[in-house]
PDB file of N, CA and C in Angstrom:
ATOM      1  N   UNK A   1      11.107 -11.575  -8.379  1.00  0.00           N
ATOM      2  CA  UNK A   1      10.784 -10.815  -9.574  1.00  0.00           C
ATOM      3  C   UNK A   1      11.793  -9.671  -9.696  1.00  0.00           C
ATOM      4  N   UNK A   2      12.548  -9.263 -10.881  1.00  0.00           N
ATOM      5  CA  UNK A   2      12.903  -8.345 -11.241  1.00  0.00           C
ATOM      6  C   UNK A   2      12.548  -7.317 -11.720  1.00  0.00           C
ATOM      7  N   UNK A   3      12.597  -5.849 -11.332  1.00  0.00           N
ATOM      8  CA  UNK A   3      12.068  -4.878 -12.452  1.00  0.00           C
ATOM      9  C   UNK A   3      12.938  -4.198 -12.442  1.00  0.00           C
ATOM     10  N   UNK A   4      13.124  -3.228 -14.235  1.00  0.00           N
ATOM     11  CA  UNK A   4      14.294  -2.581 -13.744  1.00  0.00           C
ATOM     12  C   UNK A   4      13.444  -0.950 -14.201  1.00  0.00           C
ATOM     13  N   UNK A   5      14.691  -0.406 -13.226  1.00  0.00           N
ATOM     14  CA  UNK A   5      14.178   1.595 -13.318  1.00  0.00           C
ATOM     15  C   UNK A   5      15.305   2.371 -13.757  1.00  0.00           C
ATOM     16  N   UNK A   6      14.944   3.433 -14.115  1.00  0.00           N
ATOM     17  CA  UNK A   6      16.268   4.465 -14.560  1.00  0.00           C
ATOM     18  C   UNK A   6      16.751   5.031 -13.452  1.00  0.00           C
ATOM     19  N   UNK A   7      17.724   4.930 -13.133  1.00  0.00           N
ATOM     20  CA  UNK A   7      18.232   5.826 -11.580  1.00  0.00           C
ATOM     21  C   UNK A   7      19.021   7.097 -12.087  1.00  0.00           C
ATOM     22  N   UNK A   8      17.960   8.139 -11.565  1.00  0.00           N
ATOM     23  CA  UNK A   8      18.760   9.473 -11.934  1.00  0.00           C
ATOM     24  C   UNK A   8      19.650   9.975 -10.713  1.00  0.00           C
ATOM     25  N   UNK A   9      20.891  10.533 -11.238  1.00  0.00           N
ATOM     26  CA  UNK A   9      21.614  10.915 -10.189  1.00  0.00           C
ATOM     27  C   UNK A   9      22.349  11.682 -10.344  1.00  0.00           C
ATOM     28  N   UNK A  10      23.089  12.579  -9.455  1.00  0.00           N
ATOM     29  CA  UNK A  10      24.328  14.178  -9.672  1.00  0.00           C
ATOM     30  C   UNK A  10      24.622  13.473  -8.336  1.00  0.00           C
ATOM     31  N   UNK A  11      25.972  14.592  -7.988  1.00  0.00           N
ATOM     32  CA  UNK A  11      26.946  14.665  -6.966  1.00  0.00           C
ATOM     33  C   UNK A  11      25.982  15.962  -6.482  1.00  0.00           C
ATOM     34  N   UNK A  12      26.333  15.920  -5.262  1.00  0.00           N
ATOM     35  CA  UNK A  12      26.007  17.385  -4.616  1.00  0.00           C
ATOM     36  C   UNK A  12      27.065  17.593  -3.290  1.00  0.00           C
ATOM     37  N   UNK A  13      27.778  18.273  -2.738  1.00  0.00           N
ATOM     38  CA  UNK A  13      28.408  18.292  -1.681  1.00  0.00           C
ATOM     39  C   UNK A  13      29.518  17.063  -1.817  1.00  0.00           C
ATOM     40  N   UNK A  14      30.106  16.062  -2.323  1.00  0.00           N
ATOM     41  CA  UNK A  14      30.480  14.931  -2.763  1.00  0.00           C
ATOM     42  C   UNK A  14      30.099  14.015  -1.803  1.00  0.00           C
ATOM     43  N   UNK A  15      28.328  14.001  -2.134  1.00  0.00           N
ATOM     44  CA  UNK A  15      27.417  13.031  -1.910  1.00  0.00           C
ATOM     45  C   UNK A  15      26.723  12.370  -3.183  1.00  0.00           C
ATOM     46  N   UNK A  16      26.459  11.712  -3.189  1.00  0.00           N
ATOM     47  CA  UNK A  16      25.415  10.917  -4.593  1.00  0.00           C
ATOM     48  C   UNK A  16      24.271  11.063  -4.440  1.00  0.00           C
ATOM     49  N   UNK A  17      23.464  11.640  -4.898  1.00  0.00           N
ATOM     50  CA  UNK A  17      21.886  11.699  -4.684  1.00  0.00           C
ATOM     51  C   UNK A  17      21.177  11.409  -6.011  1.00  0.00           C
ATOM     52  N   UNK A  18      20.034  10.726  -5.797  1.00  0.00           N
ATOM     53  CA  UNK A  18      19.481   9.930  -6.808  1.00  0.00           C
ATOM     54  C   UNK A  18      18.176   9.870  -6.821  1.00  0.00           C
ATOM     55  N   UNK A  19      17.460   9.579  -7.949  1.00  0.00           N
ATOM     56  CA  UNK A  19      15.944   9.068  -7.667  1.00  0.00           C
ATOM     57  C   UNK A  19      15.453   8.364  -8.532  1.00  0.00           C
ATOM     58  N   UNK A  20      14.304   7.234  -8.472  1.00  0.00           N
ATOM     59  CA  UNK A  20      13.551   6.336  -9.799  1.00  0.00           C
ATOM     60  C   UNK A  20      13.289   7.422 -10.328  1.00  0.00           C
ATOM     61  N   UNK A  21      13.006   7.754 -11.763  1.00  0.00           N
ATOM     62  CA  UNK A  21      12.866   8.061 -12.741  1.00  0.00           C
ATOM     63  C   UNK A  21      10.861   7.810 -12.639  1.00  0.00           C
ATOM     64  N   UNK A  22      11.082   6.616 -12.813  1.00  0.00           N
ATOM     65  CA  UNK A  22       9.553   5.647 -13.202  1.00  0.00           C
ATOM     66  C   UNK A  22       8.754   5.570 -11.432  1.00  0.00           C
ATOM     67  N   UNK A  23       9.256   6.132 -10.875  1.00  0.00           N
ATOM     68  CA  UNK A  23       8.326   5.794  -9.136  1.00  0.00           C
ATOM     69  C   UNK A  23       8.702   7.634  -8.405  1.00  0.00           C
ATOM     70  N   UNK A  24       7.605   8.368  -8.769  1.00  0.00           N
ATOM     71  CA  UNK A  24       8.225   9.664  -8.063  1.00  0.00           C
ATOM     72  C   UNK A  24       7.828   9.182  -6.561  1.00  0.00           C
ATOM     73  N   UNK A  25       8.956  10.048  -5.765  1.00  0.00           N
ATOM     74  CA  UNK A  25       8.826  10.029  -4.138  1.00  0.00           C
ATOM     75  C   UNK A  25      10.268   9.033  -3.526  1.00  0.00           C
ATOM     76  N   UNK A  26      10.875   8.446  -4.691  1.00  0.00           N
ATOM     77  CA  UNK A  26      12.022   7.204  -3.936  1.00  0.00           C
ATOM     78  C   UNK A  26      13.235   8.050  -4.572  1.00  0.00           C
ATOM     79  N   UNK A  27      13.713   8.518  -3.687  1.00  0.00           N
ATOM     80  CA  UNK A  27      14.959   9.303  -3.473  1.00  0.00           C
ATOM     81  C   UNK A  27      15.881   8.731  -2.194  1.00  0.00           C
ATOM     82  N   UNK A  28      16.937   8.698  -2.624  1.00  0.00           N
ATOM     83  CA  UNK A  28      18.109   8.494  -1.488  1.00  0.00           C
ATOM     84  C   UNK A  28      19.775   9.158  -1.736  1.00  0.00           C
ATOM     85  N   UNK A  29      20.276   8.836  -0.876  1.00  0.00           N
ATOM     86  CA  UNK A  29      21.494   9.490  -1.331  1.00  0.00           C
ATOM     87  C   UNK A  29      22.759   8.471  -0.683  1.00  0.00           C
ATOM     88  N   UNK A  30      24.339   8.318  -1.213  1.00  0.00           N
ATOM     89  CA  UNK A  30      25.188   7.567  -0.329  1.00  0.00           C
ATOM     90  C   UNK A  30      26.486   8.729  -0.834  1.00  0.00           C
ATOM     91  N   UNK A  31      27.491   7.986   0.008  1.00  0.00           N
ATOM     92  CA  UNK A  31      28.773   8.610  -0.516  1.00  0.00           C
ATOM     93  C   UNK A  31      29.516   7.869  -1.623  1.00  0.00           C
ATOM     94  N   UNK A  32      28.990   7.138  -2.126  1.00  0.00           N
ATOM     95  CA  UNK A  32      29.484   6.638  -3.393  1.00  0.00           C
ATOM     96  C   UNK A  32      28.167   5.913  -4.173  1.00  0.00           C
ATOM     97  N   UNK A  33      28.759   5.831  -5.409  1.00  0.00           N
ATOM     98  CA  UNK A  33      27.375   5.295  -6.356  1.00  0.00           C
ATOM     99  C   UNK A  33      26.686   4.122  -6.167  1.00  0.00           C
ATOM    100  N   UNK A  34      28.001   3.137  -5.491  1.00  0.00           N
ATOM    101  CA  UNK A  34      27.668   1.626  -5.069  1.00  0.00           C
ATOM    102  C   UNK A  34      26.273   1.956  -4.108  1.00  0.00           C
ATOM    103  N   UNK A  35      26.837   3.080  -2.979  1.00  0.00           N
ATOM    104  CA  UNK A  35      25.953   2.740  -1.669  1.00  0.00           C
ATOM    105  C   UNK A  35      24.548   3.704  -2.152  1.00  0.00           C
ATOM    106  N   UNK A  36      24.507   4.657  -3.091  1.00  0.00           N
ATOM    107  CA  UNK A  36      23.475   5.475  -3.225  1.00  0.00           C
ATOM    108  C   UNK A  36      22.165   4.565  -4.324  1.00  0.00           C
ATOM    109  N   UNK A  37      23.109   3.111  -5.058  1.00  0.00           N
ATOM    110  CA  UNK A  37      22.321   2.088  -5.610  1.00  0.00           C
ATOM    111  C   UNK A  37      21.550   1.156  -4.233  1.00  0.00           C
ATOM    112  N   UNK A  38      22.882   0.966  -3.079  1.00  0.00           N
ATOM    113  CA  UNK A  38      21.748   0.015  -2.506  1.00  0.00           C
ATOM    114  C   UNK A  38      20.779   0.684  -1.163  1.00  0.00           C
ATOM    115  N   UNK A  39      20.626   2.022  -1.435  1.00  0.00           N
ATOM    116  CA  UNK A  39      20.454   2.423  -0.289  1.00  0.00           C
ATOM    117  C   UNK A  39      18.774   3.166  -1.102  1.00  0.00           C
ATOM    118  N   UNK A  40      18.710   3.460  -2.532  1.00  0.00           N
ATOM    119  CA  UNK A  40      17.702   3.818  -3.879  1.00  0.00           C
ATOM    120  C   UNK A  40      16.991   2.317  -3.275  1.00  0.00           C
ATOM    121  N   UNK A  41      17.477   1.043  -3.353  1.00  0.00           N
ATOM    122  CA  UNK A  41      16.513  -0.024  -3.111  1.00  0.00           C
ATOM    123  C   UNK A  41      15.914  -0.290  -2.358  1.00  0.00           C
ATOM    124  N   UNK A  42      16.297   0.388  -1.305  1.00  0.00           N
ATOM    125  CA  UNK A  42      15.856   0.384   0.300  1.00  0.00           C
ATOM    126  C   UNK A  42      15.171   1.023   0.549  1.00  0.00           C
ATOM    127  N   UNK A  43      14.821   2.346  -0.120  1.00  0.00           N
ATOM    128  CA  UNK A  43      14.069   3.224   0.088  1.00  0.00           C
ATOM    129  C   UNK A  43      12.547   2.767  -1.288  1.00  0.00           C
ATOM    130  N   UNK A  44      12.922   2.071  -2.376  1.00  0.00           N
ATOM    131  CA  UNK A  44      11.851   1.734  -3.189  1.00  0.00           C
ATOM    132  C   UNK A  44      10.783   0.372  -2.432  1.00  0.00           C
ATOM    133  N   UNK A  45      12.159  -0.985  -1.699  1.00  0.00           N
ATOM    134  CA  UNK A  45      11.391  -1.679  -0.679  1.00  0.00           C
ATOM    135  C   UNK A  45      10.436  -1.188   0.317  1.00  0.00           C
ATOM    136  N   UNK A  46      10.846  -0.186   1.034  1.00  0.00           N
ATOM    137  CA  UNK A  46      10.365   0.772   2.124  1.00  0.00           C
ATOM    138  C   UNK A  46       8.719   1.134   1.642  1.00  0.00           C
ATOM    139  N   UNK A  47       8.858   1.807   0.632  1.00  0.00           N
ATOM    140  CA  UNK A  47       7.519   2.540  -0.133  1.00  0.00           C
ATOM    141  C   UNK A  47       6.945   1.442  -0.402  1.00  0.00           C
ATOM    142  N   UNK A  48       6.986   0.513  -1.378  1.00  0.00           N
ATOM    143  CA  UNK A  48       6.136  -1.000  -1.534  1.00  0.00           C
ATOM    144  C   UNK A  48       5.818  -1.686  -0.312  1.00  0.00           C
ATOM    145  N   UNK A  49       6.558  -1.685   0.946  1.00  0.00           N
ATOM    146  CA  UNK A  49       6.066  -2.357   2.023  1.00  0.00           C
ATOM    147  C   UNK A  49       5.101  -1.452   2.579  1.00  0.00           C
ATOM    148  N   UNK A  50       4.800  -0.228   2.349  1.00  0.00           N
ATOM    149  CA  UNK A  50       3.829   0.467   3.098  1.00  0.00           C
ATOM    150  C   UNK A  50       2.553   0.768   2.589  1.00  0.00           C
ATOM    151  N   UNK A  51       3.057   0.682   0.874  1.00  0.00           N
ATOM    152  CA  UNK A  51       1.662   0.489  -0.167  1.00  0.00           C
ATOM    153  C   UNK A  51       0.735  -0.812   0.711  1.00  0.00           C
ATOM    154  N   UNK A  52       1.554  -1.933   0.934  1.00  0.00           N
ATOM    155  CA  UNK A  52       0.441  -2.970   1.175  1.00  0.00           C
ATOM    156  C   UNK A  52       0.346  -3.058   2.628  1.00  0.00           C
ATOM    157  N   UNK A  53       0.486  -2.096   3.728  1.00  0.00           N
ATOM    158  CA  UNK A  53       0.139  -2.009   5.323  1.00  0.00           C
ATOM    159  C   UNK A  53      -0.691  -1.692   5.165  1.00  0.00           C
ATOM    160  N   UNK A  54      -1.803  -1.848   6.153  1.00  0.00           N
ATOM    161  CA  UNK A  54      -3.165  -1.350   6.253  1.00  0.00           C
ATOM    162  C   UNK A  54      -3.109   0.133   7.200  1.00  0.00           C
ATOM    163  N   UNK A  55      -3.450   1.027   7.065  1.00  0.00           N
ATOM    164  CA  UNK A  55      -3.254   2.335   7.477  1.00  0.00           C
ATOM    165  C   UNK A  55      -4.750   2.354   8.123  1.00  0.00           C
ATOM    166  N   UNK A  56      -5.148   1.863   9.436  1.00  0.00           N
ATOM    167  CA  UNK A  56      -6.295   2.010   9.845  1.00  0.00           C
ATOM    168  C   UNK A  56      -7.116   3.530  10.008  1.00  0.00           C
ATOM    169  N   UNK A  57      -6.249   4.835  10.302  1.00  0.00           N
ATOM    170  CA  UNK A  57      -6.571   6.120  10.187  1.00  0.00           C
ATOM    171  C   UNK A  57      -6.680   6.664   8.749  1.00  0.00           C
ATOM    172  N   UNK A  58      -5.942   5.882   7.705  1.00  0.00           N
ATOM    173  CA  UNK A  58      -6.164   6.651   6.488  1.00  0.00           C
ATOM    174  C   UNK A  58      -7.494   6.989   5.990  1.00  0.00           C
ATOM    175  N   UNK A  59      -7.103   8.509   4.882  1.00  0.00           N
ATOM    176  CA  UNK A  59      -8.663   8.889   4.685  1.00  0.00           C
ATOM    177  C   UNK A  59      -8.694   9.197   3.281  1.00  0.00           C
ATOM    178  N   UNK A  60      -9.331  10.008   2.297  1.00  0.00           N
ATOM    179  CA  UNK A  60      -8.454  10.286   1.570  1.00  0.00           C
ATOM    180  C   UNK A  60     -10.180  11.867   1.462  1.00  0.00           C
ATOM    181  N   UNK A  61      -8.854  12.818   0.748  1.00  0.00           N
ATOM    182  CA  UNK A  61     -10.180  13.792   0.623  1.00  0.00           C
ATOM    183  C   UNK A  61      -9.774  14.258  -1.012  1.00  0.00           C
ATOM    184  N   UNK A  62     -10.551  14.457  -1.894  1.00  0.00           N
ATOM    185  CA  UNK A  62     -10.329  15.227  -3.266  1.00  0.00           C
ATOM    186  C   UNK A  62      -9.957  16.533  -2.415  1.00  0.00           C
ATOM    187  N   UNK A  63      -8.686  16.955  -3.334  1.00  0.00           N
ATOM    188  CA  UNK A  63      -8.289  18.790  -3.237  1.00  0.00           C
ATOM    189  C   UNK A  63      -8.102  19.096  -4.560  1.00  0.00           C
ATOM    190  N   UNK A  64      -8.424  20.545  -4.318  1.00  0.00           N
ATOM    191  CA  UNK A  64      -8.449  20.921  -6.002  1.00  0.00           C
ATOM    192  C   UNK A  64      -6.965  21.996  -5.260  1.00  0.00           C
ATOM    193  N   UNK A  65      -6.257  22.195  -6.516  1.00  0.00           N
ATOM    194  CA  UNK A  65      -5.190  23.302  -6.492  1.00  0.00           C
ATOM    195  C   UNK A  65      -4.927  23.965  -7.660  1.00  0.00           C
ATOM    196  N   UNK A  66      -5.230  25.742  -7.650  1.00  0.00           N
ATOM    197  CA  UNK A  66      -4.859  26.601  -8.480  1.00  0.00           C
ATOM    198  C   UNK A  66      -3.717  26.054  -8.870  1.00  0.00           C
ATOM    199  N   UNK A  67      -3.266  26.001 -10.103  1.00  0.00           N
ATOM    200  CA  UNK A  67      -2.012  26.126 -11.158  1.00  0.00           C
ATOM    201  C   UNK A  67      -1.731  27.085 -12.177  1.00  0.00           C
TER     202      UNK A  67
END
């Protein structure tokens, strides 16, 4: 299956740093745009493989936070 995302990205230090647009939390970075694309996929694989692990300690608690 294909999906596609917006990959946002700047230079910083003349590094590439990037992130989905559409998935907050998948950020990566390379020294060129090629490697900061396949390295963004690796880190979006990463997050989807852990969505579906079973986390036997997980818990979850409601928090409220002043804004």
């Amino acid at each position: 299956m294909v999906r596609h995302f917006t990959l946002e990205y700047w230079v910083d230090d003349n590094w590439y740093v990037g992130k989905l647009k559409e998935v907050p939390g998948v950020f990566s970075q390379g020294e060129s745009l090629q490697e900061l694309e396949k390295n963004i996929q690796d880190a979006y694989n990463l997050m989807i493989e852990d969505e579906f692990l079973p986390h036997a300690e997980a818990q979850t608690k409601e928090l409220e936070i002043q804004v």
